[in-house]
PDB file of N, CA and C in Angstrom:
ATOM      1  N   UNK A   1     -12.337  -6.306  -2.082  1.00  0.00           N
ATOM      2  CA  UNK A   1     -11.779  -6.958  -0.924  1.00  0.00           C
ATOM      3  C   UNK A   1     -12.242  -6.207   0.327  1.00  0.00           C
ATOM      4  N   UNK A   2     -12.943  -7.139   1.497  1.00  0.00           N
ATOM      5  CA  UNK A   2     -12.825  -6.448   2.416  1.00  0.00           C
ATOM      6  C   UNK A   2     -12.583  -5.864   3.268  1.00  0.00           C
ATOM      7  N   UNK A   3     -12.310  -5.266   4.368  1.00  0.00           N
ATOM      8  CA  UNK A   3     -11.569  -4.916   5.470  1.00  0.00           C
ATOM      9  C   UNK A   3     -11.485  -6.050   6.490  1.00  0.00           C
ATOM     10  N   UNK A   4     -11.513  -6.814   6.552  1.00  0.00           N
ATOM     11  CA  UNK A   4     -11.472  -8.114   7.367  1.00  0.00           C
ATOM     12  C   UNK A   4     -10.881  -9.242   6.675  1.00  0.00           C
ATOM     13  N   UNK A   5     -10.855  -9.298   5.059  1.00  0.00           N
ATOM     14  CA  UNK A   5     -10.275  -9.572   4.361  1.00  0.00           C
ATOM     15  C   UNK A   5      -8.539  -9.084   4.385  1.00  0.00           C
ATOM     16  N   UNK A   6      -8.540  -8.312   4.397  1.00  0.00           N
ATOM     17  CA  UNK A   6      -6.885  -7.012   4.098  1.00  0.00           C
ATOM     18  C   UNK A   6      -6.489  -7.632   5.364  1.00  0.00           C
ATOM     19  N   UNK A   7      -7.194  -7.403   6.604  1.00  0.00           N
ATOM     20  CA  UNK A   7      -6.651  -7.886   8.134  1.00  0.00           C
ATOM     21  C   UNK A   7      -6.158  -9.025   8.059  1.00  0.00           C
ATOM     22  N   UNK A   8      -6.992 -10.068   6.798  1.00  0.00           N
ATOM     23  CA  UNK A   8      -6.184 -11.583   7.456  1.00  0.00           C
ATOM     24  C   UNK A   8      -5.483 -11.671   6.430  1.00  0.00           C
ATOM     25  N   UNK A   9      -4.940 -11.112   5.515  1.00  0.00           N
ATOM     26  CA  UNK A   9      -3.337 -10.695   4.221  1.00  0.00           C
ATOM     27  C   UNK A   9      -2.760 -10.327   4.985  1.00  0.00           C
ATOM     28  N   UNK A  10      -2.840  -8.834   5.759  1.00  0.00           N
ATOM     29  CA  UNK A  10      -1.792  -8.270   6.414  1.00  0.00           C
ATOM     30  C   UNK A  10      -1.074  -9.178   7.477  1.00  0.00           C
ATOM     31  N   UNK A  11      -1.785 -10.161   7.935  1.00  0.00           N
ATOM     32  CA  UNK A  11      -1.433 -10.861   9.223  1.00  0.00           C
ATOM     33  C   UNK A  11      -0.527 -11.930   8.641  1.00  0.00           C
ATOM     34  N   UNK A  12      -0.791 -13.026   7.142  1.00  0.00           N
ATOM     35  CA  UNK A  12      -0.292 -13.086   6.921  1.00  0.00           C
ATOM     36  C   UNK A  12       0.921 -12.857   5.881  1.00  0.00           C
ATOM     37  N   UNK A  13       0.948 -11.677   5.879  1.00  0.00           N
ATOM     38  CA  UNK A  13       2.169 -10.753   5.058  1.00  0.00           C
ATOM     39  C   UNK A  13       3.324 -10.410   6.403  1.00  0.00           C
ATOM     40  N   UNK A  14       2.915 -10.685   7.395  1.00  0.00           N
ATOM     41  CA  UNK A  14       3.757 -10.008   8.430  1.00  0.00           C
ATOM     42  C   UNK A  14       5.391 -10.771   8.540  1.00  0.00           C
ATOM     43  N   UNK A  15       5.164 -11.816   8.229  1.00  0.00           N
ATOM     44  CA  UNK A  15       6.561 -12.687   7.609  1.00  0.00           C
ATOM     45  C   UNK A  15       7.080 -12.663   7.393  1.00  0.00           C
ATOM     46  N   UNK A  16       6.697 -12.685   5.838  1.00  0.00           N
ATOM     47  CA  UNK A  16       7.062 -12.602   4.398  1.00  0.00           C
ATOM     48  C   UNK A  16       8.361 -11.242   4.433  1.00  0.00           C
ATOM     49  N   UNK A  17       9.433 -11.890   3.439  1.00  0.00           N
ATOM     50  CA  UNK A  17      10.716 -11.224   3.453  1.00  0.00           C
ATOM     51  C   UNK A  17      10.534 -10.715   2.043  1.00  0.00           C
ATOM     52  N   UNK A  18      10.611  -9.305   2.030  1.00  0.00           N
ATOM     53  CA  UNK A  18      10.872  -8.354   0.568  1.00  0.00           C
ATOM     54  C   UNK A  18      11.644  -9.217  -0.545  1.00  0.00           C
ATOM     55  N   UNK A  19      10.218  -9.271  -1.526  1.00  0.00           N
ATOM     56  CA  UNK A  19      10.849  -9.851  -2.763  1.00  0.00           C
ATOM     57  C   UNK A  19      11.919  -9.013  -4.017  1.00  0.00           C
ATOM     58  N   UNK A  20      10.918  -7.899  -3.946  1.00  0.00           N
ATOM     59  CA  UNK A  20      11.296  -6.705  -5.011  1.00  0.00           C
ATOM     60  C   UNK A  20      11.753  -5.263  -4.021  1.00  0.00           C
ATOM     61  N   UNK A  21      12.856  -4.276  -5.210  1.00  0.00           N
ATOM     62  CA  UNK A  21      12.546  -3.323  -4.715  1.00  0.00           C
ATOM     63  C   UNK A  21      12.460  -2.028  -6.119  1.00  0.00           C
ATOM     64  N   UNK A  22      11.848  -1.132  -5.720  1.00  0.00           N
ATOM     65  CA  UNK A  22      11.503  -0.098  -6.945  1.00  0.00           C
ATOM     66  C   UNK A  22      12.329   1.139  -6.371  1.00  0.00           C
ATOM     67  N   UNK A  23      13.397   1.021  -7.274  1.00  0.00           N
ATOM     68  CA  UNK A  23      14.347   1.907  -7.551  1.00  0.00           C
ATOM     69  C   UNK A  23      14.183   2.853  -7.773  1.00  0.00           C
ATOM     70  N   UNK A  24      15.336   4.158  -8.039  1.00  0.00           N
ATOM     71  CA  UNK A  24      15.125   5.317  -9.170  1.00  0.00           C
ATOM     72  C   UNK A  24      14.516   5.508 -10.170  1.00  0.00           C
ATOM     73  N   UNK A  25      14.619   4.107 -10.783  1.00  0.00           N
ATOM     74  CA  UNK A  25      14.107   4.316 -12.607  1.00  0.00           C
ATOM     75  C   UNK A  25      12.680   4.007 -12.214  1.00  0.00           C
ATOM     76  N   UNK A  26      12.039   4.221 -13.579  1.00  0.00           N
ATOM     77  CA  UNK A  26      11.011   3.943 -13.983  1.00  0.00           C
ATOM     78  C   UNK A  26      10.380   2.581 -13.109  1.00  0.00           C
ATOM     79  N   UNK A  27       8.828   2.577 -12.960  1.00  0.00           N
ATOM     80  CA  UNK A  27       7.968   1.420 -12.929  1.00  0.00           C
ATOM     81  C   UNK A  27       7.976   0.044 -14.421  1.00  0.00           C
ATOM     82  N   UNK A  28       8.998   0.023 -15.004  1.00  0.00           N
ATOM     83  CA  UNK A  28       8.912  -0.144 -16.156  1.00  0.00           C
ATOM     84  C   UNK A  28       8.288  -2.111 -16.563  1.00  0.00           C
ATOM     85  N   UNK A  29       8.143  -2.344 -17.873  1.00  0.00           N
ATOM     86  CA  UNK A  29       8.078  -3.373 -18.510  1.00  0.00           C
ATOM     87  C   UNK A  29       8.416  -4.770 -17.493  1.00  0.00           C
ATOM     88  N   UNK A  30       9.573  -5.082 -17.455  1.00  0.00           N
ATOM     89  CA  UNK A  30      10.572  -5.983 -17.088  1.00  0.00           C
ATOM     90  C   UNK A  30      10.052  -5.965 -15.130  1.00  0.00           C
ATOM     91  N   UNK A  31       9.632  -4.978 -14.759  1.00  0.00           N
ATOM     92  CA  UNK A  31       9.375  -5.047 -13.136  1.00  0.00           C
ATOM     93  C   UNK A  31       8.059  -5.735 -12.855  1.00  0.00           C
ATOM     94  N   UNK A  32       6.712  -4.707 -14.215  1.00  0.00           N
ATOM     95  CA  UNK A  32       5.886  -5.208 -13.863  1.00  0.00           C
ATOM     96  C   UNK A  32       5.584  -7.044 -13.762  1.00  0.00           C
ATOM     97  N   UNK A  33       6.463  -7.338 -15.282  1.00  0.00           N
ATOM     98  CA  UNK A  33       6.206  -8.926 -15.515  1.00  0.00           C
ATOM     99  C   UNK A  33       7.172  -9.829 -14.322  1.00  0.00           C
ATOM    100  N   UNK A  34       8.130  -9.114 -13.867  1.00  0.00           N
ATOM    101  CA  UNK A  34       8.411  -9.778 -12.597  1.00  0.00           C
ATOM    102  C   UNK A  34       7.980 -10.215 -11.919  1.00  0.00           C
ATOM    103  N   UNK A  35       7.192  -9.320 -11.372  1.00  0.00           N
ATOM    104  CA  UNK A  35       6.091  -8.844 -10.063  1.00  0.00           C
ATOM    105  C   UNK A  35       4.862  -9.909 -10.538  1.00  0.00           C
ATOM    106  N   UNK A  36       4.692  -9.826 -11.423  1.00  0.00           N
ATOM    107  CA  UNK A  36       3.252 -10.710 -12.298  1.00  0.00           C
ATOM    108  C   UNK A  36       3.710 -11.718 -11.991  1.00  0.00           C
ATOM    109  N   UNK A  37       4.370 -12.330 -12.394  1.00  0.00           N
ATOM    110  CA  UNK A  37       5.230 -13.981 -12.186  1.00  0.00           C
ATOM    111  C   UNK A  37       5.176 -14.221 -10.917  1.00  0.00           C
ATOM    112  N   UNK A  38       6.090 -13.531 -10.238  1.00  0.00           N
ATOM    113  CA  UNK A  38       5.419 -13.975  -8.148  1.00  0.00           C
ATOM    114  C   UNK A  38       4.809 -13.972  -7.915  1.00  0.00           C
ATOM    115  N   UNK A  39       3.784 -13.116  -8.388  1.00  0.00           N
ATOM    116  CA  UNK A  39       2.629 -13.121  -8.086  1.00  0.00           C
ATOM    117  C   UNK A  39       1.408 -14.177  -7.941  1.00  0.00           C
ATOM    118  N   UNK A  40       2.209 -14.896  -9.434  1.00  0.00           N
ATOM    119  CA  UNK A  40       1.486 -16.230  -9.809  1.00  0.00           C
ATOM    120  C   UNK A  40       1.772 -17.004  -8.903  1.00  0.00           C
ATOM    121  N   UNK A  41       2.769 -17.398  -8.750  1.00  0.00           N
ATOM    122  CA  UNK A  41       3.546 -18.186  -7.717  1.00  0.00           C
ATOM    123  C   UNK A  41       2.990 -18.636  -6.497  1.00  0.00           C
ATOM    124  N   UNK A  42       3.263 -17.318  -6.205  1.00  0.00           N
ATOM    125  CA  UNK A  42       3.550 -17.165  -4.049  1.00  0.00           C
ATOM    126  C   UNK A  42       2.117 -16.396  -3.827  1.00  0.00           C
ATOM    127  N   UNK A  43       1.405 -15.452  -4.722  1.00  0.00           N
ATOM    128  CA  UNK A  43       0.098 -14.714  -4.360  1.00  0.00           C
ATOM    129  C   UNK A  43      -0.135 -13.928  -3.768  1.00  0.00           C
ATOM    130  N   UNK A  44       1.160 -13.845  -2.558  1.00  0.00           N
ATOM    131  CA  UNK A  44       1.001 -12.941  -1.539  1.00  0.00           C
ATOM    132  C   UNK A  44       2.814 -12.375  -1.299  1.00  0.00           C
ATOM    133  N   UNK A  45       3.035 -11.260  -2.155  1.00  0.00           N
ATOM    134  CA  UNK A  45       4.078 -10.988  -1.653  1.00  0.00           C
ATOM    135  C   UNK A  45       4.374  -9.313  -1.273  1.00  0.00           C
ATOM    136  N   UNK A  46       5.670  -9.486  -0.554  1.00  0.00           N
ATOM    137  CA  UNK A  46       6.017  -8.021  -0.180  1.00  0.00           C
ATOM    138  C   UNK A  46       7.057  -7.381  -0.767  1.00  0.00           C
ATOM    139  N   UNK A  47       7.393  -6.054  -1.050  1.00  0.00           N
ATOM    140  CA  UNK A  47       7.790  -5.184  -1.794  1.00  0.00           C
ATOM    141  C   UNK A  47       8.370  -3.965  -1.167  1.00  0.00           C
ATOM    142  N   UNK A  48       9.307  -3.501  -1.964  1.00  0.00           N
ATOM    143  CA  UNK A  48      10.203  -1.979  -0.618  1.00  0.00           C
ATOM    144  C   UNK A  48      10.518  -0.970  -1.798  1.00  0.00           C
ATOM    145  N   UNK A  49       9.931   0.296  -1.644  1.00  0.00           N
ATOM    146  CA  UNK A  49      10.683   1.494  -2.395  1.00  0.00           C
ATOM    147  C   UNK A  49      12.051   1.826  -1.892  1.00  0.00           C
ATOM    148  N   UNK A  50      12.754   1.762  -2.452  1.00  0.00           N
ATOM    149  CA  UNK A  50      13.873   2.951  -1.819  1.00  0.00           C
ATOM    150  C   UNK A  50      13.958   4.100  -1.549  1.00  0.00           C
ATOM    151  N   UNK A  51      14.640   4.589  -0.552  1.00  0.00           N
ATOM    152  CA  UNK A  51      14.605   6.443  -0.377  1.00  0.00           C
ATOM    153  C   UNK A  51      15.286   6.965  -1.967  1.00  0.00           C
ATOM    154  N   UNK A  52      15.854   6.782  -2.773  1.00  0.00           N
ATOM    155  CA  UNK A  52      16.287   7.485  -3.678  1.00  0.00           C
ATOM    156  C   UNK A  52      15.045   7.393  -4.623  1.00  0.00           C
ATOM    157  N   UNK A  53      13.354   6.401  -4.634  1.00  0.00           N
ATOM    158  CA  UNK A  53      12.905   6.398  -5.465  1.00  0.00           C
ATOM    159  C   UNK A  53      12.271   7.793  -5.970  1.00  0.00           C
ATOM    160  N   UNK A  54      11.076   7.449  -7.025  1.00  0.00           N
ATOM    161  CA  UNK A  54      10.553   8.880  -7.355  1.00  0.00           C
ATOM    162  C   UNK A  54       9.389   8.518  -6.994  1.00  0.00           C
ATOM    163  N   UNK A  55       8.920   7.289  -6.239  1.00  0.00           N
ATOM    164  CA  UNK A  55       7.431   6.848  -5.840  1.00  0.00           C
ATOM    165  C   UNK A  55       7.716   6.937  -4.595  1.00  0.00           C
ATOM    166  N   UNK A  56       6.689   7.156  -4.003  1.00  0.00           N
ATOM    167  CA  UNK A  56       6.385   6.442  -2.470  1.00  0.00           C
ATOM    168  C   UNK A  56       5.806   5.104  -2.846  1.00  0.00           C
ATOM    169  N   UNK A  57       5.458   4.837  -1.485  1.00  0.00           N
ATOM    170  CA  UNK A  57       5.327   2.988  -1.419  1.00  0.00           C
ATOM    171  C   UNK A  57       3.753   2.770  -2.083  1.00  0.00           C
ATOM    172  N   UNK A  58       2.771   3.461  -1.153  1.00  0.00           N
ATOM    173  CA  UNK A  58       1.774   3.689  -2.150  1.00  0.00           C
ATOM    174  C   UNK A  58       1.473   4.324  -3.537  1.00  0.00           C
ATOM    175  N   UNK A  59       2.088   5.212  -4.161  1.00  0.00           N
ATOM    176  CA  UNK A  59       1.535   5.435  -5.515  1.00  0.00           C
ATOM    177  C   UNK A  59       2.318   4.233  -6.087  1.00  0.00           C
ATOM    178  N   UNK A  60       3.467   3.598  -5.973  1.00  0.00           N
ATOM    179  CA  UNK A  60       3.832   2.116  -6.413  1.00  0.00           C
ATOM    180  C   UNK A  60       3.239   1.259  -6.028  1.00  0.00           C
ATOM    181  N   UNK A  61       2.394   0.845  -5.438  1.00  0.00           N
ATOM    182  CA  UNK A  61       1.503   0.221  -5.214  1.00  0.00           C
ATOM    183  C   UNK A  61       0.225  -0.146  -5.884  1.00  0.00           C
ATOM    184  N   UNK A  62       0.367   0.904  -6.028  1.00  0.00           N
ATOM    185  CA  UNK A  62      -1.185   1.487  -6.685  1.00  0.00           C
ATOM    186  C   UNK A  62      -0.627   0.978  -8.374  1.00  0.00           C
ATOM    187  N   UNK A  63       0.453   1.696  -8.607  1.00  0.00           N
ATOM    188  CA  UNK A  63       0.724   1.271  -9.955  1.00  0.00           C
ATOM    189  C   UNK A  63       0.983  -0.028 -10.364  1.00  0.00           C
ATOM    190  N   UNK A  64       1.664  -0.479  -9.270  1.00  0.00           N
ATOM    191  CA  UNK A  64       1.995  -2.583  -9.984  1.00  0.00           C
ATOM    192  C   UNK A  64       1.044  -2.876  -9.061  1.00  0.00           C
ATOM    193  N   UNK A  65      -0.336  -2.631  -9.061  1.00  0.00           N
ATOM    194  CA  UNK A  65      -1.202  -3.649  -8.271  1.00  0.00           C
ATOM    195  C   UNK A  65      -2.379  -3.176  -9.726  1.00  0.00           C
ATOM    196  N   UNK A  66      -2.521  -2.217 -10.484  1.00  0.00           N
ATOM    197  CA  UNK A  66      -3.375  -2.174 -11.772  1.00  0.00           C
ATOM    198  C   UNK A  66      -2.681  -2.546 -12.745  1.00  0.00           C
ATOM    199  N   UNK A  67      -1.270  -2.704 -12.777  1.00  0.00           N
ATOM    200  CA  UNK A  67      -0.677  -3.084 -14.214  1.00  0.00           C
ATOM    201  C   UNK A  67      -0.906  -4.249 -13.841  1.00  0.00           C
ATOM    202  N   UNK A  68      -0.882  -4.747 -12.967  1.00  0.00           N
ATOM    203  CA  UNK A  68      -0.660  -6.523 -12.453  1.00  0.00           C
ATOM    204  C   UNK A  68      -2.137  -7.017 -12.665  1.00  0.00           C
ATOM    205  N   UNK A  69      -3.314  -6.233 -11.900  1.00  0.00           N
ATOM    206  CA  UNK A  69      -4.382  -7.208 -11.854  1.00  0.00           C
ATOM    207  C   UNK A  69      -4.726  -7.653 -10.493  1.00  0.00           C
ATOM    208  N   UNK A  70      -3.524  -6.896  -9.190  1.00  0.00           N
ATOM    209  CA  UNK A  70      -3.595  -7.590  -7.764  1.00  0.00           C
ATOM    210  C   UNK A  70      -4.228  -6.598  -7.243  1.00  0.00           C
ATOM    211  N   UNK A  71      -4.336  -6.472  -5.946  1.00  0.00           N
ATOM    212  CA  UNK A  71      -5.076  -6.160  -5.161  1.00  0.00           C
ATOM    213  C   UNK A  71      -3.797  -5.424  -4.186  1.00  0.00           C
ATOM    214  N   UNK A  72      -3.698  -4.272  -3.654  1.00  0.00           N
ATOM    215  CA  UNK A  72      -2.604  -3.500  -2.648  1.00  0.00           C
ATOM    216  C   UNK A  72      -3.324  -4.253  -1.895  1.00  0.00           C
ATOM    217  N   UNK A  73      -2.786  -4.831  -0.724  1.00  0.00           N
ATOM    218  CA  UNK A  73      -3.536  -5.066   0.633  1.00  0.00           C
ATOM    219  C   UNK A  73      -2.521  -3.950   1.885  1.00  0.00           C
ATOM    220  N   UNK A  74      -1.684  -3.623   1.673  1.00  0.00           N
ATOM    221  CA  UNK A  74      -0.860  -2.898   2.601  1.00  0.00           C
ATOM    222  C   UNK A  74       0.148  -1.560   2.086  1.00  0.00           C
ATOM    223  N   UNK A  75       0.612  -0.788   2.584  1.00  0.00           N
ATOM    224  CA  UNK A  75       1.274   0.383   2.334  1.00  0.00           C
ATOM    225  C   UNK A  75       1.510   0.631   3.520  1.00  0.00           C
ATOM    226  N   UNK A  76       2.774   1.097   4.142  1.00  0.00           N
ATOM    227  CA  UNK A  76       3.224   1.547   4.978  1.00  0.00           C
ATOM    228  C   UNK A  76       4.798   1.409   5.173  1.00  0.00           C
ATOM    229  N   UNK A  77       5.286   2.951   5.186  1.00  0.00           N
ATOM    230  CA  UNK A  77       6.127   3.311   4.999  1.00  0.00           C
ATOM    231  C   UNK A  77       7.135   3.368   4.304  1.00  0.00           C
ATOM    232  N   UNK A  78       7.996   2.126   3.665  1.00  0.00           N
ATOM    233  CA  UNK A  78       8.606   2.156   2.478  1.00  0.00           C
ATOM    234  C   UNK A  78       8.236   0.832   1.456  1.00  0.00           C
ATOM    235  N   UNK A  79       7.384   0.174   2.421  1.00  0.00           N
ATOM    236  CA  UNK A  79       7.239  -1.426   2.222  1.00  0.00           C
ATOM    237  C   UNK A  79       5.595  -1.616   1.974  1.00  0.00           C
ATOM    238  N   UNK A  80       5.169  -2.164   0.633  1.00  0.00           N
ATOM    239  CA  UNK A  80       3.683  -2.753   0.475  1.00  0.00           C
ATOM    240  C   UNK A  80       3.471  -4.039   0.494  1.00  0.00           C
ATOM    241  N   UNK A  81       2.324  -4.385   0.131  1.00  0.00           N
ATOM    242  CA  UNK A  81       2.460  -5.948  -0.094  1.00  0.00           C
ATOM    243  C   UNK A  81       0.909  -5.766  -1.119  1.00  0.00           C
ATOM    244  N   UNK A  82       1.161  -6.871  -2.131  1.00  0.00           N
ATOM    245  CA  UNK A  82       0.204  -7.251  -3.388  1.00  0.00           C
ATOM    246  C   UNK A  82      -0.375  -8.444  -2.793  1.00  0.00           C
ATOM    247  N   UNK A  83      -1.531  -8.728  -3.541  1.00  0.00           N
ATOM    248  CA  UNK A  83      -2.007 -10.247  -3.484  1.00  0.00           C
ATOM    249  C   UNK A  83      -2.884 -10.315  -4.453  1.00  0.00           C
ATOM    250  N   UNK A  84      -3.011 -11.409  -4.960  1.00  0.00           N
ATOM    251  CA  UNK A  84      -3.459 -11.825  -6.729  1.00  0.00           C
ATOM    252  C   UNK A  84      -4.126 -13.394  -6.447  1.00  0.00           C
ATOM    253  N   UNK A  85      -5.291 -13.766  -6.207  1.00  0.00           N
ATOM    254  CA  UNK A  85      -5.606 -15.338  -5.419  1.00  0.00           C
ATOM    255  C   UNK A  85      -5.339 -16.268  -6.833  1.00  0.00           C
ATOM    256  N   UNK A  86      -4.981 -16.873  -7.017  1.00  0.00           N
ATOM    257  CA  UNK A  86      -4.577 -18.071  -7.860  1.00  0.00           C
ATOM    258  C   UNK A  86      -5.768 -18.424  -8.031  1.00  0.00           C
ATOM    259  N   UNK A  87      -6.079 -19.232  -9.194  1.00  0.00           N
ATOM    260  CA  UNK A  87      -7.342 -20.050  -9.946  1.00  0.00           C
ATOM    261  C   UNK A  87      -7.611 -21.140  -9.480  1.00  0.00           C
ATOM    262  N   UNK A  88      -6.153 -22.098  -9.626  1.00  0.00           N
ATOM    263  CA  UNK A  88      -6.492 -23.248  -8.446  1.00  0.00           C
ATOM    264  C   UNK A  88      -5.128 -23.243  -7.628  1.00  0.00           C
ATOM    265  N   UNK A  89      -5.466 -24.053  -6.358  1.00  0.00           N
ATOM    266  CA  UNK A  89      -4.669 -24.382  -5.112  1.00  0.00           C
ATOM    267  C   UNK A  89      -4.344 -23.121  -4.630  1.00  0.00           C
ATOM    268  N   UNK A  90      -5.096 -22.084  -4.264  1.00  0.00           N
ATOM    269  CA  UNK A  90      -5.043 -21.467  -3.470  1.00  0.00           C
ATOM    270  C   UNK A  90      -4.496 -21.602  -2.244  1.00  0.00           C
ATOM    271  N   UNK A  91      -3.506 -20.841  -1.451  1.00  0.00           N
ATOM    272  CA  UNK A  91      -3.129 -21.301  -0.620  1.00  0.00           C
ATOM    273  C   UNK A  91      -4.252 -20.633   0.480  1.00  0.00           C
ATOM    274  N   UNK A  92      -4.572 -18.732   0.322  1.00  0.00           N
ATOM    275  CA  UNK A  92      -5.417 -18.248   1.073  1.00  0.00           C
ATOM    276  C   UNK A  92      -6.901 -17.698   1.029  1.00  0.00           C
ATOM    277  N   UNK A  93      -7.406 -18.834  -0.174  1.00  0.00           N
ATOM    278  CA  UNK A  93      -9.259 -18.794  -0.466  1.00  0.00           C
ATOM    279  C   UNK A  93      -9.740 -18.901   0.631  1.00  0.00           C
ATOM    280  N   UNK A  94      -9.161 -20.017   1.359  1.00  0.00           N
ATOM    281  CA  UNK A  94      -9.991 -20.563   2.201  1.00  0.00           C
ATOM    282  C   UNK A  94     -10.215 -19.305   3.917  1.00  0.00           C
ATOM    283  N   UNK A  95      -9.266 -18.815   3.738  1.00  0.00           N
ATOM    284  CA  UNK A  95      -8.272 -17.493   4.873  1.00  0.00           C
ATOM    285  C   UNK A  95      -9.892 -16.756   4.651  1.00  0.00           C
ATOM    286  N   UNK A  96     -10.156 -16.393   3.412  1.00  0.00           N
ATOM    287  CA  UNK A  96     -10.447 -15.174   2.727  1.00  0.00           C
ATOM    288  C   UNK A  96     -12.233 -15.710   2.675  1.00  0.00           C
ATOM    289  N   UNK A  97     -12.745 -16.674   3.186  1.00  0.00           N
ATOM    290  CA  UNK A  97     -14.374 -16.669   3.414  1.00  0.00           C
ATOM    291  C   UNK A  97     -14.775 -16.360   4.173  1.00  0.00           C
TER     292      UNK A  97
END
């Protein structure tokens, strides 16, 4: 993905209201296939660590964006955002040429 690419996710990620958040526990099973499922969905969503977690926003990021298959497009501060482009009906292929 490119950097002009990430710019037009981030722009529209700027919205988008926190779907998930990664708790104390573990990155576990049940979060990742969550996260996978919206993913399918919506393609583009956003995400919040908590201060009690044991991740920051990026190494969780990093982790449900390779268990998933998505792409981090953002990290900053407690809040990331994923994106995963759908096969068909893309909503942001067309964003992304």
């Amino acid at each position: 993905m490119t950097s002009k690419q990430r710019a037009i996710l981030r722009a529209q990620a700027n919205g988008l209201d926190v779907v998930f958040q990664v708790g104390k526990g573990e990155i576990d099973d049940a979060l990742v296939k969550s996260t996978a499922d919206c993913l399918a969905a919506r393609e583009l969503i956003k995400m919040k660590v908590l201060e009690n977690s044991a991740y920051s926003a990026k190494e969780a990021a990093a982790i449900l964006a390779e268990r998933t298959g998505s792409d981090c497009v953002q990290a900053i501060g407690s809040k990331f955002v994923l994106y995963k482009q759908k096969q068909k009906e893309s909503k942001y292929a067309d964003l992304l040429k």
